[in-house]
N, C-alpha and C. Protein backbone atom coordinates (compact mmCIF):
# COMPACT_ATOMS: atom_id res chain seq x y z
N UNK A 1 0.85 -1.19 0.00
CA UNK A 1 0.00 0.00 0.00
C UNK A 1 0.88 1.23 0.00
N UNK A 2 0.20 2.04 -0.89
CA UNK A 2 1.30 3.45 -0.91
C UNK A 2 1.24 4.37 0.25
N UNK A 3 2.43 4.88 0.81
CA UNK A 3 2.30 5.63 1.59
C UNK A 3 2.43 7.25 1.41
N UNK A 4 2.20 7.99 2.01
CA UNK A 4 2.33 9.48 1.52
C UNK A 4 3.30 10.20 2.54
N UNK A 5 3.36 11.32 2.06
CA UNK A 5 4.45 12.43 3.34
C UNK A 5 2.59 13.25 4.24
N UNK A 6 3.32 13.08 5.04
CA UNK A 6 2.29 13.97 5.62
C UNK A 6 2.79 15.06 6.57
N UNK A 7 2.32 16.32 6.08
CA UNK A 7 2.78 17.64 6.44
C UNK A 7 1.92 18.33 7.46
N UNK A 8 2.06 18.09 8.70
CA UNK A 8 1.14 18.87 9.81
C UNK A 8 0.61 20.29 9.80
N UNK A 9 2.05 21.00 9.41
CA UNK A 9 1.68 22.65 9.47
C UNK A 9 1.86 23.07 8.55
N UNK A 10 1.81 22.62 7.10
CA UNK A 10 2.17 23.07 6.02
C UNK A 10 3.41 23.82 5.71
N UNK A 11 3.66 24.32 4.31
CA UNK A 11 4.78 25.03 3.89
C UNK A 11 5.25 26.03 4.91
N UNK A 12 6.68 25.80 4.54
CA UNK A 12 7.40 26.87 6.04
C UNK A 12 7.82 27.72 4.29
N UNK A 13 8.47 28.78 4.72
CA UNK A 13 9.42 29.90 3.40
C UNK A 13 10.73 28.87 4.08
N UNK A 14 11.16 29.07 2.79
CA UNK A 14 12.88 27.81 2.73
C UNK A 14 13.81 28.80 3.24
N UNK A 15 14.57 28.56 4.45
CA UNK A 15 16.07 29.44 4.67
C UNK A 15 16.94 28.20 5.52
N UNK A 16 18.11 28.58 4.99
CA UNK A 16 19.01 27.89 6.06
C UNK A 16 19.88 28.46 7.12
N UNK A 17 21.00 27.59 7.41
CA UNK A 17 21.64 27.75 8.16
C UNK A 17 23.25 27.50 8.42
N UNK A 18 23.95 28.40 8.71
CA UNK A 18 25.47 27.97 8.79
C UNK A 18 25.85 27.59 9.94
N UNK A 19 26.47 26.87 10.57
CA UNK A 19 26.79 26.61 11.99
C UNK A 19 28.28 25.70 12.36
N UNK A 20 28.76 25.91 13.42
CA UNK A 20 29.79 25.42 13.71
C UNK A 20 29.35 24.54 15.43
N UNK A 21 29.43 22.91 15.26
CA UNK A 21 28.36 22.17 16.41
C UNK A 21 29.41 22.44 17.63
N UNK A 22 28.43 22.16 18.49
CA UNK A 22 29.27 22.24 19.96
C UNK A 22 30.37 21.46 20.19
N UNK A 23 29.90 19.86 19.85
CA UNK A 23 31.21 19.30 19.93
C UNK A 23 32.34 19.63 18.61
N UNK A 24 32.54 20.49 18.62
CA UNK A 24 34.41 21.35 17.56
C UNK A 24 33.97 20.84 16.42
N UNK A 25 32.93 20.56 15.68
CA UNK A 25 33.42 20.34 14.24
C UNK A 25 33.17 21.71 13.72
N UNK A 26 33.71 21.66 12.71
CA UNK A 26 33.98 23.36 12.02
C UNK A 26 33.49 23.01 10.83
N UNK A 27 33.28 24.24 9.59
CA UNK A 27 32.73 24.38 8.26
C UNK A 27 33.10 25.67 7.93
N UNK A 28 33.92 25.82 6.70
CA UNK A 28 34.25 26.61 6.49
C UNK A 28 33.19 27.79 5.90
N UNK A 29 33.71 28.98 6.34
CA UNK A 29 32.37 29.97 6.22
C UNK A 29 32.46 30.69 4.84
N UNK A 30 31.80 31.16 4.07
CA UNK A 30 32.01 31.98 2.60
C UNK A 30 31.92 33.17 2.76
N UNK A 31 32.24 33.95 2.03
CA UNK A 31 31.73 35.62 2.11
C UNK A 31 30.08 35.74 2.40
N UNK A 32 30.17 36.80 3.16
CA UNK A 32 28.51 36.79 3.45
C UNK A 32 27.48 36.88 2.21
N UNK A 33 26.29 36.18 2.40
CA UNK A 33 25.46 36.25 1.79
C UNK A 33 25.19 37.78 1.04
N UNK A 34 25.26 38.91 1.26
CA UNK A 34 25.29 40.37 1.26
C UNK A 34 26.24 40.86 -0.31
N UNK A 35 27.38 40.03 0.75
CA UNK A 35 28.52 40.87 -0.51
C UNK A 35 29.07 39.84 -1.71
N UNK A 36 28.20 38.59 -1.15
CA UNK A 36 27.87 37.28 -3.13
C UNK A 36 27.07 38.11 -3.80
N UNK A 37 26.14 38.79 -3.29
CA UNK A 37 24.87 39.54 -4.27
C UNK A 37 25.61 40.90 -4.43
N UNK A 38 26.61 40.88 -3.97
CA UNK A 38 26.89 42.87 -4.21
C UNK A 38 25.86 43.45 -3.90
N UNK A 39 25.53 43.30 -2.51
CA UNK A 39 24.63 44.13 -1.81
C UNK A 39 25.32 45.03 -0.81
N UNK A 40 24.84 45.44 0.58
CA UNK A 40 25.19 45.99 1.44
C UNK A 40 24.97 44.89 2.38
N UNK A 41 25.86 45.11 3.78
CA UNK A 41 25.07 44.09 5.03
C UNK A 41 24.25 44.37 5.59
N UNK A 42 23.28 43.89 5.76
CA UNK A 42 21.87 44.19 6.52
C UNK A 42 22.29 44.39 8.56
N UNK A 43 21.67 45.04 8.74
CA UNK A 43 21.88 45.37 10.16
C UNK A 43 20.62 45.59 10.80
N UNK A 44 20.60 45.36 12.45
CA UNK A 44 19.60 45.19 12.89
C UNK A 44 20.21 45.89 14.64
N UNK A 45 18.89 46.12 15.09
CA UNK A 45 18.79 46.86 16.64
C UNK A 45 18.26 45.95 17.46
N UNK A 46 19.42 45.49 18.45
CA UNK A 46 18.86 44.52 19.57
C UNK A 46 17.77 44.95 20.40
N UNK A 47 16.10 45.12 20.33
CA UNK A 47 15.26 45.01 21.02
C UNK A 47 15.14 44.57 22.39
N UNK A 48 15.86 43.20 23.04
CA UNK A 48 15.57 42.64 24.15
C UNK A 48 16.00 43.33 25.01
N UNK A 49 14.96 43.00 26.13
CA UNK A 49 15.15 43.78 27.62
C UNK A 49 16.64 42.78 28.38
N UNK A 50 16.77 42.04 28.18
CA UNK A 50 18.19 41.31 29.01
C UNK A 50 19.01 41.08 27.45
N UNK A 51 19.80 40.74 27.82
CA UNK A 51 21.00 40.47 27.21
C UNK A 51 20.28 38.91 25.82
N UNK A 52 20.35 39.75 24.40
CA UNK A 52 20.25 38.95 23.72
C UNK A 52 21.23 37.62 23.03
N UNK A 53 20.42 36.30 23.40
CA UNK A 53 21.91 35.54 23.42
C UNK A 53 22.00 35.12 21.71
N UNK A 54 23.38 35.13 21.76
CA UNK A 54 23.90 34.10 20.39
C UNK A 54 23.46 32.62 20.43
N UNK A 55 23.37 31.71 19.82
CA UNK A 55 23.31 29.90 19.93
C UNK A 55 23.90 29.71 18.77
N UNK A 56 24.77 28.50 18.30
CA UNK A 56 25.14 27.71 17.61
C UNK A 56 23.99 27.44 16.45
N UNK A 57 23.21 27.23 16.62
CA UNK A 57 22.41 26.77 15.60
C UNK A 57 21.30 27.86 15.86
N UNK A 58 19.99 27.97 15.07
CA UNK A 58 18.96 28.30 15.01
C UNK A 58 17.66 27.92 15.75
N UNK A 59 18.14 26.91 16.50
CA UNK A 59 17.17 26.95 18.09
C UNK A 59 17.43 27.40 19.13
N UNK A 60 16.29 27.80 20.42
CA UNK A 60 16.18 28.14 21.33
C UNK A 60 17.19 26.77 22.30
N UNK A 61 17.00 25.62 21.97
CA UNK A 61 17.91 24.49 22.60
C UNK A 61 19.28 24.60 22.18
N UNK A 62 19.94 25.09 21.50
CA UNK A 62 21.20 25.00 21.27
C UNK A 62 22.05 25.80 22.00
N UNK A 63 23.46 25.29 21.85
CA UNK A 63 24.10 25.91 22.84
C UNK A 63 24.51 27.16 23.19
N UNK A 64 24.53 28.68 23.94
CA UNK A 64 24.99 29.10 23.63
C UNK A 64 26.68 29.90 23.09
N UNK A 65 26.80 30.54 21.88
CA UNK A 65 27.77 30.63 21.07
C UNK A 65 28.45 31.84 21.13
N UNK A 66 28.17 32.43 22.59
CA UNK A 66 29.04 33.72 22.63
C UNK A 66 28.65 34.79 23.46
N UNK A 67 28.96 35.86 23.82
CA UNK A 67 28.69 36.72 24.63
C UNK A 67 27.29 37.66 24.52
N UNK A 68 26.71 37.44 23.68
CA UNK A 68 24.86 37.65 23.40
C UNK A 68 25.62 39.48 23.04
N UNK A 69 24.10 39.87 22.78
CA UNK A 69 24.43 41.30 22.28
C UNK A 69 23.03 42.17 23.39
N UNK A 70 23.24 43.57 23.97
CA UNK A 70 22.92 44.13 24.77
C UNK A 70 21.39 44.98 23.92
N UNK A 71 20.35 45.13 24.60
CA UNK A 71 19.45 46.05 24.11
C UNK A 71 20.57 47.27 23.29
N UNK A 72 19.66 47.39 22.41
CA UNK A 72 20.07 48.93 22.19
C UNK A 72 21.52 48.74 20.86
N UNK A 73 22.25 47.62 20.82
CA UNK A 73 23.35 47.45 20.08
C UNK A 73 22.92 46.67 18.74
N UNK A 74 23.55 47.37 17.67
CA UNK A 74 23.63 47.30 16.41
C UNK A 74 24.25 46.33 15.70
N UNK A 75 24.08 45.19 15.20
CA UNK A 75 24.73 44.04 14.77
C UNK A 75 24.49 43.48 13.36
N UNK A 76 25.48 42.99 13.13
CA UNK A 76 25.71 42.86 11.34
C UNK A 76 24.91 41.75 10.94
N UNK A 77 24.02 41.47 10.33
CA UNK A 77 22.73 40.03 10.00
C UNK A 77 23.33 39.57 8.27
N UNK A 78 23.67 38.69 8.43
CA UNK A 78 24.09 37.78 7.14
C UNK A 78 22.70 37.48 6.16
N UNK A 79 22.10 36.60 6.55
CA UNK A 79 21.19 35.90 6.04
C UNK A 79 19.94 35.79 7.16
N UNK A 80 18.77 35.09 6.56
CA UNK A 80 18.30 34.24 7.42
C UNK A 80 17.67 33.06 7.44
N UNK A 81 16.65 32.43 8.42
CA UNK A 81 16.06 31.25 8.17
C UNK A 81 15.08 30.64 9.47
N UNK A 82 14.88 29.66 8.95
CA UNK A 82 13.48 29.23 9.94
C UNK A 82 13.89 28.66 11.17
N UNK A 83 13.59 28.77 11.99
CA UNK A 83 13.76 27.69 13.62
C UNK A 83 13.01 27.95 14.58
N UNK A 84 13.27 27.86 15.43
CA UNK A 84 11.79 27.69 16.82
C UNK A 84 11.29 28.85 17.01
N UNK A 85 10.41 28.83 16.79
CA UNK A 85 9.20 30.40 16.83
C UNK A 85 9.80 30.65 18.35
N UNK A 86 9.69 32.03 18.59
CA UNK A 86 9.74 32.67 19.83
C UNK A 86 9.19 34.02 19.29
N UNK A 87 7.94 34.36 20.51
CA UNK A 87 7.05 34.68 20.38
C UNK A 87 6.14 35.22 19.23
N UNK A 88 6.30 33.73 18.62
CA UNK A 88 5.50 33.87 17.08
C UNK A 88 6.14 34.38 15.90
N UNK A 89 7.80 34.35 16.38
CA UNK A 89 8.73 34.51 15.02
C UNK A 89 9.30 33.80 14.91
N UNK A 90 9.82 32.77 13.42
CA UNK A 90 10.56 31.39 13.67
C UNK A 90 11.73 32.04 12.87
N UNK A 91 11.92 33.04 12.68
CA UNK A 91 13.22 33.84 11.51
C UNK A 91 14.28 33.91 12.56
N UNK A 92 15.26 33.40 12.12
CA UNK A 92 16.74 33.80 12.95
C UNK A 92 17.77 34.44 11.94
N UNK A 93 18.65 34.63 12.82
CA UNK A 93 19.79 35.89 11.75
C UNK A 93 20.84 35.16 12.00
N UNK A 94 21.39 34.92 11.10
CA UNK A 94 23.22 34.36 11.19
C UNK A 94 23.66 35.54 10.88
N UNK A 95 24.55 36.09 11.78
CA UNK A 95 25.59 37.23 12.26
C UNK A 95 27.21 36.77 11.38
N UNK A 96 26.77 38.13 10.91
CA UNK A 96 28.00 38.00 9.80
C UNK A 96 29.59 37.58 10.18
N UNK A 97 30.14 37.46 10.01
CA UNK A 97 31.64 36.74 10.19
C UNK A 97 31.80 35.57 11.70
N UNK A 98 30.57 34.57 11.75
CA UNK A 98 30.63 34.41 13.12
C UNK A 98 29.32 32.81 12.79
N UNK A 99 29.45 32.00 13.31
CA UNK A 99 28.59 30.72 13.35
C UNK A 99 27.77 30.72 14.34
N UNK A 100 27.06 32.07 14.30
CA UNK A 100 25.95 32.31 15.44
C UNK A 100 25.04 32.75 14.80
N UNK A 101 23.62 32.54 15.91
CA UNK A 101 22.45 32.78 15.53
C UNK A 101 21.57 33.58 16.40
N UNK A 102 20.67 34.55 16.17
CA UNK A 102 20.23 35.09 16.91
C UNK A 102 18.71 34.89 16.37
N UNK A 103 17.29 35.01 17.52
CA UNK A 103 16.27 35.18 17.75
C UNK A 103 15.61 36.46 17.06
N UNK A 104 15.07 36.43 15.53
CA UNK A 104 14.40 38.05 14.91
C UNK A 104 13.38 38.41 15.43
N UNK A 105 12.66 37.73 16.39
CA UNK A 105 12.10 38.39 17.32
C UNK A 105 12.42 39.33 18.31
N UNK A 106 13.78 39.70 18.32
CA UNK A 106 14.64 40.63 19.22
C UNK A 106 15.24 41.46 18.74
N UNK A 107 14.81 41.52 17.16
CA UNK A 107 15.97 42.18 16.45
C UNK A 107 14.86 43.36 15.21
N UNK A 108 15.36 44.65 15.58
CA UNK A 108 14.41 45.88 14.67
C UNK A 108 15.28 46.08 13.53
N UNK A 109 15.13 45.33 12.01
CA UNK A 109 15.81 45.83 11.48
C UNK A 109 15.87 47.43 10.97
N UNK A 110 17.51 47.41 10.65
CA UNK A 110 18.05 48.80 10.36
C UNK A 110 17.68 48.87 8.50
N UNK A 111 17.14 49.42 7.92
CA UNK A 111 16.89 49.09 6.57
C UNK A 111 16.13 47.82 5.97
N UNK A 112 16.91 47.21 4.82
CA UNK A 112 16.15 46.34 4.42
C UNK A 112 16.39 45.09 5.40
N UNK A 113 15.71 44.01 5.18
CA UNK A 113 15.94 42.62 6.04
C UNK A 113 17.04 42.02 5.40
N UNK A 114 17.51 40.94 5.84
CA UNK A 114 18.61 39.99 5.44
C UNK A 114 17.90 39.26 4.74
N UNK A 115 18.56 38.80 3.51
CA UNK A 115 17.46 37.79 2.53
C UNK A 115 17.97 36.46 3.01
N UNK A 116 17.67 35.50 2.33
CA UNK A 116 17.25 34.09 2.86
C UNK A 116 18.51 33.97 2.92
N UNK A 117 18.78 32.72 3.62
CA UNK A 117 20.36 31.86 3.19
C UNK A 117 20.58 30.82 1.99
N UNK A 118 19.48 30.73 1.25
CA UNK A 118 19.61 29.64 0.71
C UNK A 118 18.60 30.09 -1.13
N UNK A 119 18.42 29.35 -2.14
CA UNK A 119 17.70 29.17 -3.18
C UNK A 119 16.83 29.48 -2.99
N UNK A 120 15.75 29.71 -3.99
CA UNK A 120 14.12 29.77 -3.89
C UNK A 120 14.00 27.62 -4.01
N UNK A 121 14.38 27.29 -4.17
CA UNK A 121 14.14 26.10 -4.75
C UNK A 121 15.68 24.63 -4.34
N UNK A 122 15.12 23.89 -3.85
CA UNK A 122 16.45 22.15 -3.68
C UNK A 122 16.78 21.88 -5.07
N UNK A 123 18.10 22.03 -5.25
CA UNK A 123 18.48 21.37 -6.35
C UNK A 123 18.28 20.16 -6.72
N UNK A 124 18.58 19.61 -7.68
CA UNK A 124 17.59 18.46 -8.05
C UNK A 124 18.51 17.06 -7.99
N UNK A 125 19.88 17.20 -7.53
CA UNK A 125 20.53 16.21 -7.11
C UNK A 125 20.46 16.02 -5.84
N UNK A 126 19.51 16.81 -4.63
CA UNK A 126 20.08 16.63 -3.26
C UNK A 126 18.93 16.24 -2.47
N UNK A 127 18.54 14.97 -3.43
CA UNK A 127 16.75 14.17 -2.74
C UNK A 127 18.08 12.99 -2.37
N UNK A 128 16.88 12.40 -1.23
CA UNK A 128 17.41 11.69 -0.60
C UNK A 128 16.36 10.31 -0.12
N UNK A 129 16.50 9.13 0.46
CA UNK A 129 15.09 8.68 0.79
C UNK A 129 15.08 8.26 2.46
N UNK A 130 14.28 8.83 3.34
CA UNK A 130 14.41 7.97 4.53
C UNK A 130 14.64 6.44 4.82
N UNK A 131 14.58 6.37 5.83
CA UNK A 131 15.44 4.99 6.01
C UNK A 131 14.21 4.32 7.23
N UNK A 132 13.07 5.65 7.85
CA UNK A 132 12.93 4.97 8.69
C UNK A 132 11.35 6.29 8.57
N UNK A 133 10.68 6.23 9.59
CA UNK A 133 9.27 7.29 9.08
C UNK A 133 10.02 8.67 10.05
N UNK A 134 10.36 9.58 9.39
CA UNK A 134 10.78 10.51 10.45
C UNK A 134 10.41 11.46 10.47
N UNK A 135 10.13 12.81 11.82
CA UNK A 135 10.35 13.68 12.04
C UNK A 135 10.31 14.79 11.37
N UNK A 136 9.88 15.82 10.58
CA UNK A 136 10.22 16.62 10.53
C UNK A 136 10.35 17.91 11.87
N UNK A 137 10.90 18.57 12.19
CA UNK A 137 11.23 19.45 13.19
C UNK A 137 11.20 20.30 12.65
N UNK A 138 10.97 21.90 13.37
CA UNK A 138 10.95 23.37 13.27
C UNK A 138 12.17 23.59 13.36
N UNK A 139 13.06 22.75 13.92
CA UNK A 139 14.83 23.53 14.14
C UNK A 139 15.78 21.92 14.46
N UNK A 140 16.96 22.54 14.48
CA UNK A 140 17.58 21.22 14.58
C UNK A 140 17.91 20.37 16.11
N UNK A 141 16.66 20.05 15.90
CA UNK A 141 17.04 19.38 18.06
C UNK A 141 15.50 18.64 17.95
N UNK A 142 15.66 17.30 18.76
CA UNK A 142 14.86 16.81 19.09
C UNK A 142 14.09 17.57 20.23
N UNK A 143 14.40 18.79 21.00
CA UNK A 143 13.04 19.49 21.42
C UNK A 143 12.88 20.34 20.92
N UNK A 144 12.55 20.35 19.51
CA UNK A 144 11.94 21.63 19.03
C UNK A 144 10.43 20.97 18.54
N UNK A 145 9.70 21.41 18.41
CA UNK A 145 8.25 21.08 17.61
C UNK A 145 8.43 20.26 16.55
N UNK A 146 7.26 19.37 16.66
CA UNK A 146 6.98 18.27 14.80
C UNK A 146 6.54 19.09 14.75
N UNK A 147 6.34 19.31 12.95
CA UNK A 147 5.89 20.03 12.16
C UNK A 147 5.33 19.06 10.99
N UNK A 148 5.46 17.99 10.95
CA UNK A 148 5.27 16.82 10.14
C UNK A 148 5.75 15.64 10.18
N UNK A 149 5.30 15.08 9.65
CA UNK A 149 6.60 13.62 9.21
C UNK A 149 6.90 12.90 8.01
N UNK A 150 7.36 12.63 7.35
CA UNK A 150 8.33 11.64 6.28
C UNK A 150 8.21 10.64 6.55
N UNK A 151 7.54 9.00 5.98
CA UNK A 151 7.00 8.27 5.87
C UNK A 151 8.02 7.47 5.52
N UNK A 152 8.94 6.27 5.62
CA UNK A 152 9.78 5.24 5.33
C UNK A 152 10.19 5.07 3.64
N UNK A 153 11.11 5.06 3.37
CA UNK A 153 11.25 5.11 1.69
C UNK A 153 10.63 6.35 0.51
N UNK A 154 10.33 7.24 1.56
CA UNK A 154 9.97 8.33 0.40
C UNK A 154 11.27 9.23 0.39
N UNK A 155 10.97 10.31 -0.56
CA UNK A 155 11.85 11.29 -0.61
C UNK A 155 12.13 12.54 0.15
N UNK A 156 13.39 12.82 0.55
CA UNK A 156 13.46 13.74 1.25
C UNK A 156 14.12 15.19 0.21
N UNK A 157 14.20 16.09 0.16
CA UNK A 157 14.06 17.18 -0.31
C UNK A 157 15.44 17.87 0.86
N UNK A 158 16.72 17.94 0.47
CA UNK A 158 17.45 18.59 1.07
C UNK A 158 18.56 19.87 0.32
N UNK A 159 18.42 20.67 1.64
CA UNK A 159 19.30 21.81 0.76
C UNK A 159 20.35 21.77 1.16
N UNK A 160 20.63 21.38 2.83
CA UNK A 160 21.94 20.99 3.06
C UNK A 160 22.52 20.91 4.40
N UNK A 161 23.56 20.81 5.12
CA UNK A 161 23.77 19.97 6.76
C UNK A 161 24.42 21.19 7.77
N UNK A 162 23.77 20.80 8.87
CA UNK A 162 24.49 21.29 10.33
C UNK A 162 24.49 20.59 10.94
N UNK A 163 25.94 20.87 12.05
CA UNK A 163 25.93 20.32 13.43
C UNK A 163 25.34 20.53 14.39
N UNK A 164 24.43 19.60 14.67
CA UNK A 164 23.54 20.00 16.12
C UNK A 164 23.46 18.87 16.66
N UNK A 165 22.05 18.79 17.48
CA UNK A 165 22.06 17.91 18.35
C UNK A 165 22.32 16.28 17.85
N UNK A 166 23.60 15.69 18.79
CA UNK A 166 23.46 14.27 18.44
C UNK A 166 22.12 13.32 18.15
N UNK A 167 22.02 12.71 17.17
CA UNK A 167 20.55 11.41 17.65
C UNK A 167 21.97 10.30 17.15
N UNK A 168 21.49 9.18 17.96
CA UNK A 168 22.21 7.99 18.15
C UNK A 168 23.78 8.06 17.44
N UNK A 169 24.10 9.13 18.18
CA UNK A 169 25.67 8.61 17.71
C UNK A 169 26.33 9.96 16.59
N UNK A 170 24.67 10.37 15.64
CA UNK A 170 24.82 11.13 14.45
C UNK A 170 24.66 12.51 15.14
N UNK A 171 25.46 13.71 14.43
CA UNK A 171 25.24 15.17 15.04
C UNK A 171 24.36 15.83 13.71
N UNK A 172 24.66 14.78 12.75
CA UNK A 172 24.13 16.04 11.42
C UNK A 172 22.58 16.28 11.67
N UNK A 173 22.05 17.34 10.79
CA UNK A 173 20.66 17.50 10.85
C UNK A 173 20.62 17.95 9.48
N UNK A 174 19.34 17.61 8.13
CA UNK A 174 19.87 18.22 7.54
C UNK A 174 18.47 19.30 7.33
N UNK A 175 18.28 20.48 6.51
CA UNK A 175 17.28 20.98 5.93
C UNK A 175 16.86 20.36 5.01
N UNK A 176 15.05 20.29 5.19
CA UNK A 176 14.62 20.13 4.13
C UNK A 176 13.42 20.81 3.65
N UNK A 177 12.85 20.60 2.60
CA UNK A 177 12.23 21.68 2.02
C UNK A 177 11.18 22.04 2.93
N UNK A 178 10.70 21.73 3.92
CA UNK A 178 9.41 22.09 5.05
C UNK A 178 9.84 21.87 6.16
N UNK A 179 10.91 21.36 7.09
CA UNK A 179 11.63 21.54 8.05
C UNK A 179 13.09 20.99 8.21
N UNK A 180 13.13 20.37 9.89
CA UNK A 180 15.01 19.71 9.89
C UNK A 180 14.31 18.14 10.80
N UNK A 181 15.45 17.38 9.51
CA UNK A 181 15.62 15.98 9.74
C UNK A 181 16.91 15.57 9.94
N UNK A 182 16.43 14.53 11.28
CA UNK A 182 17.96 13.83 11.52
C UNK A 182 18.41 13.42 10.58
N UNK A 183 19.40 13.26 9.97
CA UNK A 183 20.56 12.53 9.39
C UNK A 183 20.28 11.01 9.69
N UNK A 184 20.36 10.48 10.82
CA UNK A 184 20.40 9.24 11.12
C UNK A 184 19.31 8.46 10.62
N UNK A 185 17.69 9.25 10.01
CA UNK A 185 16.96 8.33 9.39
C UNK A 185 17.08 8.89 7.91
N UNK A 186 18.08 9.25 7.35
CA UNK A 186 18.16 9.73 5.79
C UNK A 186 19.68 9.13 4.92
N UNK A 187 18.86 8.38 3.81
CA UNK A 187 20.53 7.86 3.38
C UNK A 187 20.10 8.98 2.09
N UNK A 188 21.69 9.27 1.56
CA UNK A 188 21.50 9.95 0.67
C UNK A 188 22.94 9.40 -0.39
N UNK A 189 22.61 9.83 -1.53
CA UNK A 189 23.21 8.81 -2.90
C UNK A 189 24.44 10.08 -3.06
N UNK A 190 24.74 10.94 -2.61
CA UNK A 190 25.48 12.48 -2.76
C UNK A 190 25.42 12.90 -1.27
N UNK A 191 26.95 13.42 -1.29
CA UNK A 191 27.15 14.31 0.03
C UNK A 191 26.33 15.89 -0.74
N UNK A 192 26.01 16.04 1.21
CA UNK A 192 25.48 17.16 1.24
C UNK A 192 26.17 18.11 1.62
N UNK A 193 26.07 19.43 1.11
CA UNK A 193 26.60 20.61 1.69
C UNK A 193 26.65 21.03 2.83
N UNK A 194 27.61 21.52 3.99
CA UNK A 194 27.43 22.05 4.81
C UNK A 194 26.71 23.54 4.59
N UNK A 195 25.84 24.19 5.47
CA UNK A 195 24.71 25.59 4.85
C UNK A 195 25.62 26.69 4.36
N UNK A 196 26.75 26.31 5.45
CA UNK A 196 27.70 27.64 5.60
C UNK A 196 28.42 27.50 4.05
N UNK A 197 28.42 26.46 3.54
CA UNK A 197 29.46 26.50 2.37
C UNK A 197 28.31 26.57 0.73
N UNK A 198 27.36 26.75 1.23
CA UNK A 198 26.35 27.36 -0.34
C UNK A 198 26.28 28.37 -0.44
């Protein structure tokens, strides 16, 4: 009997993510998203009443990645992308020269916004098929929200990998076109990109 994908909360807007995982693995970073387009860098005004923190990845669970930034201070926004809503915003900012992420719910941009991190669209070599019925997630950590799930032997839709939270052994997580899937239930026929290196 055929099985289908089934999508709980429907289409998310596609963005990724660059990151460097807690346990030391590294990825080399590219020129910012900003100055590939011959743009300007987008900048933004820290809003929060306490000290806004950095994290490693694009969830509220991840570790944090640095000395956070103060109400009132002005900080350089690379790109952006989807991860755990806080208070009803799931957009985070990867901070230019740096494998951190900040909460755009805390953040007034200065001008225009930071555009996505990633394609309008998955290239068409970087499907993949689960291995097992999995998960889709809002961010890369087993406590962030399902948002759906991926059904055993179908296709997965990826744009490309971070280090985050271990599942059995595996740290990768990768994006896919409607949220983040472990690695550990996805075989794929092609390595995937680390975010930071598209």
């Amino acid at each position: 009997m055929a099985t289908k994908i089934n999508r709980t909360a429907g289409k998310i807007a596609a963005v990724t993510l660059s990151v460097v995982s807690a346990a030391g693995l590294t990825a080399v970073l590219p020129a910012t998203h900003a100055a590939a387009d011959g743009g300007t860098t987008a900048k933004g005004r820290v809003t929060a009443r306490t000290t806004l923190a950095e994290r490693s990845a694009p969830s509220t669970h991840a570790p944090i990645a640095g000395k956070g930034y103060r109400n009132g201070q002005t900080i350089k926004l690379d790109c952006n992308l989807f991860g755990t809503s806080v208070g009803g915003n799931a957009t985070w900012y990867k901070i230019v020269g740096k494998d951190s992420w900040v909460a755009a719910r805390y953040v007034k941009n200065i001008g225009n916004a930071p555009i996505a991190c990633t394609a309008a669209s998955v290239p068409a070599d970087r499907h993949a098929k689960t291995t097992a019925s999995v998960n889709l997630r809002q961010a890369p950590s087993t406590h962030d929200r399902v948002i759906g799930h991926i059904a055993k032997g179908k296709q997965a839709q990826l744009w490309c990998k971070v280090a985050s939270q271990k599942v059995d052994g595996n740290h990768t997580w990768y994006q896919e076109s409607n949220g983040w899937v472990a690695a550990k239930y996805v075989k794929t026929a092609k390595r995937i990109p680390y975010c930071s290196q598209l």
